[in-house]
C-alpha atoms as a PDB file:
ATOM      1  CA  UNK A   1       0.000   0.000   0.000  1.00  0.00           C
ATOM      2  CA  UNK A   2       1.878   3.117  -1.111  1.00  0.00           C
ATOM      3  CA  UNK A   3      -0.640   6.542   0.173  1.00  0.00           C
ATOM      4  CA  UNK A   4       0.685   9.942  -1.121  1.00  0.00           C
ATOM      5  CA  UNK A   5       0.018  12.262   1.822  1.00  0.00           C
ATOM      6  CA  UNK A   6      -1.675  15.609   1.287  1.00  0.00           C
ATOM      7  CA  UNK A   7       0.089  18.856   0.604  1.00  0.00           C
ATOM      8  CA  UNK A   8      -0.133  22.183   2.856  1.00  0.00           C
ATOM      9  CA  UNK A   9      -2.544  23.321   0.835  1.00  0.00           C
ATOM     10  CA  UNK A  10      -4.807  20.290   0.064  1.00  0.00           C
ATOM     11  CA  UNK A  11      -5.130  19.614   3.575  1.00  0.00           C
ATOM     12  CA  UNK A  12      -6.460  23.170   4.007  1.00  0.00           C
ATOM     13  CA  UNK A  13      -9.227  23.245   1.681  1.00  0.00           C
ATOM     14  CA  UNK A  14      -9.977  20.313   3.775  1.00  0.00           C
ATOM     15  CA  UNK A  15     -10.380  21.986   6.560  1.00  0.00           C
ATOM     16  CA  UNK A  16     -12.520  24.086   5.128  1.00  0.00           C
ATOM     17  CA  UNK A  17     -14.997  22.032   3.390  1.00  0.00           C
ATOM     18  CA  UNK A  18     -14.893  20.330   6.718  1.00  0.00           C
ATOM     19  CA  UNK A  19     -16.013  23.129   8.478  1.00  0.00           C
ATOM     20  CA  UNK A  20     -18.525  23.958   6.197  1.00  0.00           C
ATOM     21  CA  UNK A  21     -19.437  20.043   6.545  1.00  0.00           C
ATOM     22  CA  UNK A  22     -19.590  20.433  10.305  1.00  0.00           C
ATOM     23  CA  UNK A  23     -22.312  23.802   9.909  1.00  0.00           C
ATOM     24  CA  UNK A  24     -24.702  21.414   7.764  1.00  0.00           C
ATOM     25  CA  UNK A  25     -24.553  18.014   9.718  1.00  0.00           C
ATOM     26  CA  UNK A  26     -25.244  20.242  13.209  1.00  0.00           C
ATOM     27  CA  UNK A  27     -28.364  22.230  11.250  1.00  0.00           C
ATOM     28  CA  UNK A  28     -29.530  18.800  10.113  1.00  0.00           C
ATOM     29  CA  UNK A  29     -29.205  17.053  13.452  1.00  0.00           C
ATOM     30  CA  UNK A  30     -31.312  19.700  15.331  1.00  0.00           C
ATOM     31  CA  UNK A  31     -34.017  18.847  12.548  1.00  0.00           C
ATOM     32  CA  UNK A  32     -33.981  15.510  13.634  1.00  0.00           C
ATOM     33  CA  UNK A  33     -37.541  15.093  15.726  1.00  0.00           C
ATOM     34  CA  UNK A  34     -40.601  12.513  15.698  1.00  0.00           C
ATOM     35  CA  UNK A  35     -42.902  13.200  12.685  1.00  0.00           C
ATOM     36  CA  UNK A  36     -40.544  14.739  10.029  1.00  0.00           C
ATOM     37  CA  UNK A  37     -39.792  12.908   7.176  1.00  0.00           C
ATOM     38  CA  UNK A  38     -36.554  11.858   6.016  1.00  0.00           C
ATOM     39  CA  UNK A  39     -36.787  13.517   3.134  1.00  0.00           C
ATOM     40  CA  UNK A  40     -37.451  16.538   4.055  1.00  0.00           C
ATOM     41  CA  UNK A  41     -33.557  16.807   5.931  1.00  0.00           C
ATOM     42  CA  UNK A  42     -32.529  15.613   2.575  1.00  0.00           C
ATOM     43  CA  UNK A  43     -34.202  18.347   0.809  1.00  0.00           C
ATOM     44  CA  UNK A  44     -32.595  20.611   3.090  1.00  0.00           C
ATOM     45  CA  UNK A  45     -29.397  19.123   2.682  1.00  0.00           C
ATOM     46  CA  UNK A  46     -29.634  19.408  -0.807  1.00  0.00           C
ATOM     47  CA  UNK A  47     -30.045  23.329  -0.235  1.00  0.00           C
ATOM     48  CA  UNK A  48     -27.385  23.744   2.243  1.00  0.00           C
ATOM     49  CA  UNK A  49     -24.755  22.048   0.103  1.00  0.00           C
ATOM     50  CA  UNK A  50     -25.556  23.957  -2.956  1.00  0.00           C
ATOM     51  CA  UNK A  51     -25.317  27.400  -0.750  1.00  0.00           C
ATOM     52  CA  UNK A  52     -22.126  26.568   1.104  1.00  0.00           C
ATOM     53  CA  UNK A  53     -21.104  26.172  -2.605  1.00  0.00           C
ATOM     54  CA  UNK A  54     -20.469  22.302  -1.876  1.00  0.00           C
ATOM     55  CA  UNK A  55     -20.464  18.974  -4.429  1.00  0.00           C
ATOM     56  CA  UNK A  56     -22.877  16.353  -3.297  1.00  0.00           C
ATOM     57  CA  UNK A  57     -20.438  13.580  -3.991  1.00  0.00           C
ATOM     58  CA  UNK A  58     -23.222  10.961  -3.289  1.00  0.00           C
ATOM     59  CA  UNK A  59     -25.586  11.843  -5.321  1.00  0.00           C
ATOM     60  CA  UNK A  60     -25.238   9.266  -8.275  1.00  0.00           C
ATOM     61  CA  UNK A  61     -22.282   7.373  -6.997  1.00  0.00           C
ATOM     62  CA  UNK A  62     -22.757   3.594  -7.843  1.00  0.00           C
ATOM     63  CA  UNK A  63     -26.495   4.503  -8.654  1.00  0.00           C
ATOM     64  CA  UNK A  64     -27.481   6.285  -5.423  1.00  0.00           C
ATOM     65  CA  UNK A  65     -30.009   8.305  -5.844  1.00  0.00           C
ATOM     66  CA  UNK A  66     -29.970  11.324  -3.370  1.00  0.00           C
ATOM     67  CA  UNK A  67     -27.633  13.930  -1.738  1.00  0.00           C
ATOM     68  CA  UNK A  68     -26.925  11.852   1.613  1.00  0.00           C
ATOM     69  CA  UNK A  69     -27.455   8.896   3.608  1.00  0.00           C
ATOM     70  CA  UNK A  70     -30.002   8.785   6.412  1.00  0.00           C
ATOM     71  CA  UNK A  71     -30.334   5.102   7.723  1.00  0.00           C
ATOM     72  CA  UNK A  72     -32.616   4.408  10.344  1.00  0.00           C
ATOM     73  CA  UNK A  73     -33.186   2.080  13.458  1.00  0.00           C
ATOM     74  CA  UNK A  74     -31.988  -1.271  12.042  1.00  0.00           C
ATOM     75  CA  UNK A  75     -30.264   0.215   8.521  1.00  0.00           C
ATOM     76  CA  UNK A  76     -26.981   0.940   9.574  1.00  0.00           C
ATOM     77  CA  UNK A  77     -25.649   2.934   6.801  1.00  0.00           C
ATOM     78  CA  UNK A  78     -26.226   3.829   3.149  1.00  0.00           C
ATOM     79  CA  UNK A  79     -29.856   4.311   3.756  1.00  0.00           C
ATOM     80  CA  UNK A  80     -32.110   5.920   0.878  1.00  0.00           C
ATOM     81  CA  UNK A  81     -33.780   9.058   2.699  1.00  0.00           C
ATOM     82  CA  UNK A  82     -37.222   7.866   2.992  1.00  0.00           C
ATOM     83  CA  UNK A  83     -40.833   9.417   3.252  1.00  0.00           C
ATOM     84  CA  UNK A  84     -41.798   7.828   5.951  1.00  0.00           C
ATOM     85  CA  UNK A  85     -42.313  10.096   9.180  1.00  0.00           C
ATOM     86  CA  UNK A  86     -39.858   9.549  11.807  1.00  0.00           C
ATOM     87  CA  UNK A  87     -41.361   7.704  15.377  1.00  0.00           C
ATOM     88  CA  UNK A  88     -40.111   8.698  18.832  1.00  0.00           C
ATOM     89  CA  UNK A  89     -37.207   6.740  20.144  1.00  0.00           C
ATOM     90  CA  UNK A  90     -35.875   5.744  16.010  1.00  0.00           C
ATOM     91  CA  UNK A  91     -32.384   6.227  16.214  1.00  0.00           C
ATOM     92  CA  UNK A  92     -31.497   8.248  12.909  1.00  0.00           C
ATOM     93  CA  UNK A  93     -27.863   8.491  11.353  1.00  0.00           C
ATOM     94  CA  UNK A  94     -27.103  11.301   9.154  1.00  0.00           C
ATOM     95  CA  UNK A  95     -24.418  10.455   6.918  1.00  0.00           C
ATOM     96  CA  UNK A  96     -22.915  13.775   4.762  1.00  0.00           C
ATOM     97  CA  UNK A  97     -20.198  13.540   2.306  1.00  0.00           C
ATOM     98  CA  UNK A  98     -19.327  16.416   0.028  1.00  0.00           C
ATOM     99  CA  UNK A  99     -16.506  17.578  -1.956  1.00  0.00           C
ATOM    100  CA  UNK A 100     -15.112  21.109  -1.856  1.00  0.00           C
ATOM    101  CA  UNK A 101     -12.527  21.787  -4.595  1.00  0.00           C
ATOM    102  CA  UNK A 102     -11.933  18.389  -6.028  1.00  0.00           C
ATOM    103  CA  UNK A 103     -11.417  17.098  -2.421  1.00  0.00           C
ATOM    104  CA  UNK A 104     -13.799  15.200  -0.814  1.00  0.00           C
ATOM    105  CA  UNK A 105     -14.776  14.748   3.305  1.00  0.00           C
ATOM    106  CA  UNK A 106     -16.972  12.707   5.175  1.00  0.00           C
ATOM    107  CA  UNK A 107     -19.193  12.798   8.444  1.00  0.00           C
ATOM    108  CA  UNK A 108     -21.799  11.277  10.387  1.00  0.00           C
ATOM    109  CA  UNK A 109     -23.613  11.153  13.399  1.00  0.00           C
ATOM    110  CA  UNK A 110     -26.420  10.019  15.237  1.00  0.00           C
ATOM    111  CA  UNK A 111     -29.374  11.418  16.957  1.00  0.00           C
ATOM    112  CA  UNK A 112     -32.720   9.932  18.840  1.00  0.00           C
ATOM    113  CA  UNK A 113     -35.932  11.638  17.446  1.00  0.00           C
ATOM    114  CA  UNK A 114     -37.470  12.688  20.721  1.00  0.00           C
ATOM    115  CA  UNK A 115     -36.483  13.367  24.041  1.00  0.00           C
ATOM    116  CA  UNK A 116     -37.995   9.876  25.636  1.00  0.00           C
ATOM    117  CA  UNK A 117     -34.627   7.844  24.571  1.00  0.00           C
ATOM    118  CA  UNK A 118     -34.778   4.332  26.364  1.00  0.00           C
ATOM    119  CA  UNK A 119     -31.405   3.671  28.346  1.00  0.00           C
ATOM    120  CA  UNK A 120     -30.635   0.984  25.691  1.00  0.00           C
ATOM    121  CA  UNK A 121     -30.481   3.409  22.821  1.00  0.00           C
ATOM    122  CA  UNK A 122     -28.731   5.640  24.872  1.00  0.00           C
ATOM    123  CA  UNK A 123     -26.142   3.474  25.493  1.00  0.00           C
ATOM    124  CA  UNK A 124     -25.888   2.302  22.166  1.00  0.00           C
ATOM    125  CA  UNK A 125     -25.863   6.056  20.746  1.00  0.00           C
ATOM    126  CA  UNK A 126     -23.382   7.193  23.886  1.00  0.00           C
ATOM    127  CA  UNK A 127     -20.576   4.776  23.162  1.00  0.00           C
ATOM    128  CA  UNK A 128     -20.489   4.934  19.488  1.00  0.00           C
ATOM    129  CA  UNK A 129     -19.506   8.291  19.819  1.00  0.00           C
ATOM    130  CA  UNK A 130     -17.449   7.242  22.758  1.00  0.00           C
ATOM    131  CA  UNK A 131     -15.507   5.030  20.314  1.00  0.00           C
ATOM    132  CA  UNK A 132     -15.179   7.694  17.855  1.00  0.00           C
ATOM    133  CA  UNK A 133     -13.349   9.851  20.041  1.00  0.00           C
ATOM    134  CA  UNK A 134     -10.986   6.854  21.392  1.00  0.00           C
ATOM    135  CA  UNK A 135      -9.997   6.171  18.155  1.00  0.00           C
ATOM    136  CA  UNK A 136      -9.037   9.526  17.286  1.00  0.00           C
ATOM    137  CA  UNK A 137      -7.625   9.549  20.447  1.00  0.00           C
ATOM    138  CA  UNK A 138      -5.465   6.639  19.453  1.00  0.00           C
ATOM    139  CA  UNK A 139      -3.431   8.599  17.044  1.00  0.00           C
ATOM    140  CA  UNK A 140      -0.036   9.148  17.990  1.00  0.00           C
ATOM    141  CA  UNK A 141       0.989  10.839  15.251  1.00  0.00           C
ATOM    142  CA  UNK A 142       3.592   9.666  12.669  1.00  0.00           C
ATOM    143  CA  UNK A 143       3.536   6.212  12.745  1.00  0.00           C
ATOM    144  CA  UNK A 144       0.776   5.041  14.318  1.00  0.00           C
ATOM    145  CA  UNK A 145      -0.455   1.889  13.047  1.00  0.00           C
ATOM    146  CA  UNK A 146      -4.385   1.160  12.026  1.00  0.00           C
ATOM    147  CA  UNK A 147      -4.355  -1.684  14.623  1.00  0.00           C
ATOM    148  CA  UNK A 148      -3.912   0.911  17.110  1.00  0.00           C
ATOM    149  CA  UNK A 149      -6.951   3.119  15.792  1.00  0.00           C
ATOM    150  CA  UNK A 150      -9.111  -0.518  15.293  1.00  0.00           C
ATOM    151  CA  UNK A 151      -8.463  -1.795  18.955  1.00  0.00           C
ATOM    152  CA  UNK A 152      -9.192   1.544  20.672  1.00  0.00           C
ATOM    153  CA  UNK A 153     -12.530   1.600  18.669  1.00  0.00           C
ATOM    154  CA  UNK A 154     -13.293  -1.911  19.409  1.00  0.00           C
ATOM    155  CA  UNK A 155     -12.337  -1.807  23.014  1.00  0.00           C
ATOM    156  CA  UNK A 156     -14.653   1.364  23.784  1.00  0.00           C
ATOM    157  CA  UNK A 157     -17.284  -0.354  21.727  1.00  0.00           C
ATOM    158  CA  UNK A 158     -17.115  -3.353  23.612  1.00  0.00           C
ATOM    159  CA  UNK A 159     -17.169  -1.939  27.774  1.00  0.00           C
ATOM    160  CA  UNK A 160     -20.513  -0.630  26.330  1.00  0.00           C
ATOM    161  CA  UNK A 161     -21.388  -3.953  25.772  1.00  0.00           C
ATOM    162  CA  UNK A 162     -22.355  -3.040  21.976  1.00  0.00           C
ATOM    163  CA  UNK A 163     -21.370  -5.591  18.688  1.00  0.00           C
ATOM    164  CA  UNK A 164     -18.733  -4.280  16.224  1.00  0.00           C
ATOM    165  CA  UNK A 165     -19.703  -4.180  13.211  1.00  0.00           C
ATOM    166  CA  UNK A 166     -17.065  -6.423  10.953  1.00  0.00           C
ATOM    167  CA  UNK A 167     -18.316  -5.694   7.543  1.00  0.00           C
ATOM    168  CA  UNK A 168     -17.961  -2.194   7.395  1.00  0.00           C
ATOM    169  CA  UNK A 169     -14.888  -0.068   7.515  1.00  0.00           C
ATOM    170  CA  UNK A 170     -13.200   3.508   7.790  1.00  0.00           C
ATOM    171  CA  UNK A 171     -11.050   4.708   5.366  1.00  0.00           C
ATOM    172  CA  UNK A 172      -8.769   6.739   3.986  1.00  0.00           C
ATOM    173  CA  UNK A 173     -10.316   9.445   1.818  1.00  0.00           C
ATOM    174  CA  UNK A 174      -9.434  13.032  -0.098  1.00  0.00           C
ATOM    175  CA  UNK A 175      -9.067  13.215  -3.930  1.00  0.00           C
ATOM    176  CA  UNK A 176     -11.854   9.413  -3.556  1.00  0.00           C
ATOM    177  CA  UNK A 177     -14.529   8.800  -1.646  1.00  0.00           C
ATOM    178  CA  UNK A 178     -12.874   5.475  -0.834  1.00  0.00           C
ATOM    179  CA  UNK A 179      -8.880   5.313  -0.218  1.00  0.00           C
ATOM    180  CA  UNK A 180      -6.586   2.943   1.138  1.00  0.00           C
ATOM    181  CA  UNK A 181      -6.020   2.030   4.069  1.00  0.00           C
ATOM    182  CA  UNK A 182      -8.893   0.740   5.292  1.00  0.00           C
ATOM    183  CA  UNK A 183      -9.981   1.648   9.089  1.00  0.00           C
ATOM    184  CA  UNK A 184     -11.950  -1.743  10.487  1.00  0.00           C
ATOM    185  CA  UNK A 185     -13.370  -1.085  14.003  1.00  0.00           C
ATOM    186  CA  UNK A 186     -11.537  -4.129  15.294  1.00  0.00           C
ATOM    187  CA  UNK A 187      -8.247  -5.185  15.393  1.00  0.00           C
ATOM    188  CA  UNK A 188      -4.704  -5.344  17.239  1.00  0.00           C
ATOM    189  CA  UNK A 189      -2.837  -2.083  18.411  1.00  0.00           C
ATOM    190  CA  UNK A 190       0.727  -2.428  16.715  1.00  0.00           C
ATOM    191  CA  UNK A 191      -0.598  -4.348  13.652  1.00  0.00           C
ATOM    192  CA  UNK A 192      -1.645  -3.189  10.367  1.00  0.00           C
ATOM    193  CA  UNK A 193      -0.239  -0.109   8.304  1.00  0.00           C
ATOM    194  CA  UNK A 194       1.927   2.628   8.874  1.00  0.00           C
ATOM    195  CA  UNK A 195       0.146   5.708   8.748  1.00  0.00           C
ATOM    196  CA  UNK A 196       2.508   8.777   8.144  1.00  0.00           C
ATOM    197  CA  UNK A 197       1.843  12.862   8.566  1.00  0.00           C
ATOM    198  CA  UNK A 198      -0.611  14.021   5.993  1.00  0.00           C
ATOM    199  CA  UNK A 199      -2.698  11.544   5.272  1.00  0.00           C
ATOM    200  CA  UNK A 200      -6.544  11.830   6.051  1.00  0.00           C
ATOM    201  CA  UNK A 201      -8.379   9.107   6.917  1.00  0.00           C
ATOM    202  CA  UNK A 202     -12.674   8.430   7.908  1.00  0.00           C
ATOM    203  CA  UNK A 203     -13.126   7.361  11.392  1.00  0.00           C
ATOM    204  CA  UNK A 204     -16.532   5.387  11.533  1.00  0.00           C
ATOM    205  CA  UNK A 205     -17.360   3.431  14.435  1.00  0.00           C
ATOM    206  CA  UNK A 206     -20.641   1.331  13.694  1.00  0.00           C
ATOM    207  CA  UNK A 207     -22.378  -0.569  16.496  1.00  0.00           C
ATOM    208  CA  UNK A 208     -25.386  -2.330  17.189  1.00  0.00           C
ATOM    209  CA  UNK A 209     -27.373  -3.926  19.994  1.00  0.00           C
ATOM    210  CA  UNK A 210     -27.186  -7.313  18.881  1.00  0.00           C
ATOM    211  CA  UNK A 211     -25.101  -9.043  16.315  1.00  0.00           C
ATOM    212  CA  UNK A 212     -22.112  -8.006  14.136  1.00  0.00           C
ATOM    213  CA  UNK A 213     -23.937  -9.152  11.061  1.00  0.00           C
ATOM    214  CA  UNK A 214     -24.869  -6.991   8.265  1.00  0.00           C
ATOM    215  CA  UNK A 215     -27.021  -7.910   5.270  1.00  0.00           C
ATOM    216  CA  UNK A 216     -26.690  -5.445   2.276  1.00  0.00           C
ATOM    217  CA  UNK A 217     -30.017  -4.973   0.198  1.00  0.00           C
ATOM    218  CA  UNK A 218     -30.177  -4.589  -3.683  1.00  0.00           C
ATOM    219  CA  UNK A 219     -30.758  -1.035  -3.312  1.00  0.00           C
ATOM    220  CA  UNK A 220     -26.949  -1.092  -1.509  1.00  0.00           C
ATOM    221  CA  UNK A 221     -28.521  -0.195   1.894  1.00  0.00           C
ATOM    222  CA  UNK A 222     -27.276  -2.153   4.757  1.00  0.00           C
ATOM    223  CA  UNK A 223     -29.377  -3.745   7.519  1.00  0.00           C
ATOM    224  CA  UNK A 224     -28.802  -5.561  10.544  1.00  0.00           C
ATOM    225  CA  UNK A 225     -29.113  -8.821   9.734  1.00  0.00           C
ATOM    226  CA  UNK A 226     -30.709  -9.667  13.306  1.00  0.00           C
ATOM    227  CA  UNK A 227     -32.917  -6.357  12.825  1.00  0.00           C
ATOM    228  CA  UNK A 228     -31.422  -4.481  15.830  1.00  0.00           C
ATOM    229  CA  UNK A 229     -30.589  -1.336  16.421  1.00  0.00           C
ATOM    230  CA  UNK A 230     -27.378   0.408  15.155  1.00  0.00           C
ATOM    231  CA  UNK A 231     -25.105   3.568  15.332  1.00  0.00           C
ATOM    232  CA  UNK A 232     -23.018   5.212  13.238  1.00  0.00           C
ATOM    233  CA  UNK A 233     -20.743   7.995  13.966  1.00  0.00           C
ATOM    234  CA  UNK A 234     -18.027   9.217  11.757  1.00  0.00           C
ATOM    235  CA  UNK A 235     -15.366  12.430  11.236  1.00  0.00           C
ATOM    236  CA  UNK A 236     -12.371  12.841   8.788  1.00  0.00           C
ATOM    237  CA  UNK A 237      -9.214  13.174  10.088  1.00  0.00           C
ATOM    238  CA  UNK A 238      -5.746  14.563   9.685  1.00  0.00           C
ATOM    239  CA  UNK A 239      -2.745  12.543  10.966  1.00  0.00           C
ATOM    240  CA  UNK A 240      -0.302  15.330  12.096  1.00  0.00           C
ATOM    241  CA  UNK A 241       3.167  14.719  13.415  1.00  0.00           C
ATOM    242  CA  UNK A 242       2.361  14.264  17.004  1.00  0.00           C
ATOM    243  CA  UNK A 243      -1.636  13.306  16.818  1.00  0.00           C
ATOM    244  CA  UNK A 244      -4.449  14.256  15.105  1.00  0.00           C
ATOM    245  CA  UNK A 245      -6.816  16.617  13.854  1.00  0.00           C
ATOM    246  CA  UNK A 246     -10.511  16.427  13.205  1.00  0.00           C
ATOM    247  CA  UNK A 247     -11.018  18.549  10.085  1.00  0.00           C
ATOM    248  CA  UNK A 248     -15.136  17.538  10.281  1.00  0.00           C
ATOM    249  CA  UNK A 249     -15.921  19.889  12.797  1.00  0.00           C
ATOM    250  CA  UNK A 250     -16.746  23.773  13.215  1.00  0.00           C
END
């Protein structure tokens, strides 16, 4: 695996279509609430990124057909934004990824629509964004190895008693949606590659309440295979020389 890291100033219009990321995925979370549709945070979306003068990177990429990813309860990620009103308690992930000057970044969190949250989904919801932080948290800098990223993530995952999702991954990402390496939420600190200052990599921590197992649909969605609840939280990061730095954020 040979990963060109990003020059001075592709890593700052990072930052900045991060931050402009960041300013969408907060106004869409505070949407989130029991009776509003799916699509209309999509249609939203779709407004936001066109203002913040944004590319909705999605939107057509292996067929999908809208300008983010809103999975809900039991889809884990890659849902279609439905039509369907949301019900209180449905744990919905909003998944944003947009490029800003040919260079692309990626986020995602999670939010319960309604304020009566059962203590399951709140644990669930809690440490998935528990592990995304212990991952980044992980990074050393220079030289830090993906095991070290995976086991940090997996090891917050699991003293929330929550199953790691195996099928899915992180990633790196920039002038692709999808670049190597891949980030798996499990794994052995000290194993896997080398990552090296400039590189920018997806953190996505993915966790359920049940199994591990994830069935993908024709449509590409992907679903719990033992229909329980998942979480999915996600920022783009910068490896620097000592640690790391979230450019997904405001």
């Amino acid at each position: 695996m040979t990963v060109k890291p990003k020059s001075v100033a592709e890593i700052e219009i990072m930052r900045e279509g991060g931050r402009r990321l960041a300013t969408i995925l907060d106004k869409l979370a505070a949407m989130v609430e029991p009776g509003l549709r799916p699509t209309d945070i999509s249609a939203v979306a779709r407004a936001e990124i066109k203002k913040a003068s944004l590319k909705p990177v999605v939107l057509g990429y292996e067929g999908f057909p809208d300008v983010m990813c809103i999975s809900v309860n039991e889809v884990i990620v890659h849902g279609i934004p439905q039509k369907k009103p949301l019900g209180r308690g449905d744990i919905v992930k909003l998944d944003l990824t947009v490029g800003y000057k040919s260079l692309i970044v990626d986020s995602a969190v999670s939010v319960i629509a309604g304020k009566a949250a059962s203590a399951e989904s709140k644990r669930l919801v809690d440490g998935t964004r528990a592990a995304l932080q212990a991952g980044i948290s992980a990074i050393s800098g220079d030289g830090t190895r993906v095991g070290d990223i995976s086991q940090a993530v997996q090891d917050e995952l699991k003293k929330y008693k929550l199953g790691v999702i195996r099928d899915l991954v992180g990633h790196g990402i920039g002038h692709h949606i999808h670049e190597d390496p891949n980030i798996p939420n499990y794994g052995l600190a000290g194993t896997g590659p080398l990552l090296s200052a400039g590189m920018t990599i997806a953190i996505e921590p993915m966790a359920s309440l049940g199994d591990w197992h994830v069935n993908i649909l024709k449509d590409g969605t992907a679903v719990m295979s033992d229909g329980s609840l998942g979480a999915h939280f996600e920022h783009t990061v910068l490896i620097t020389n000592d640690g790391a730095e979230i450019l997904t954020t405001t």
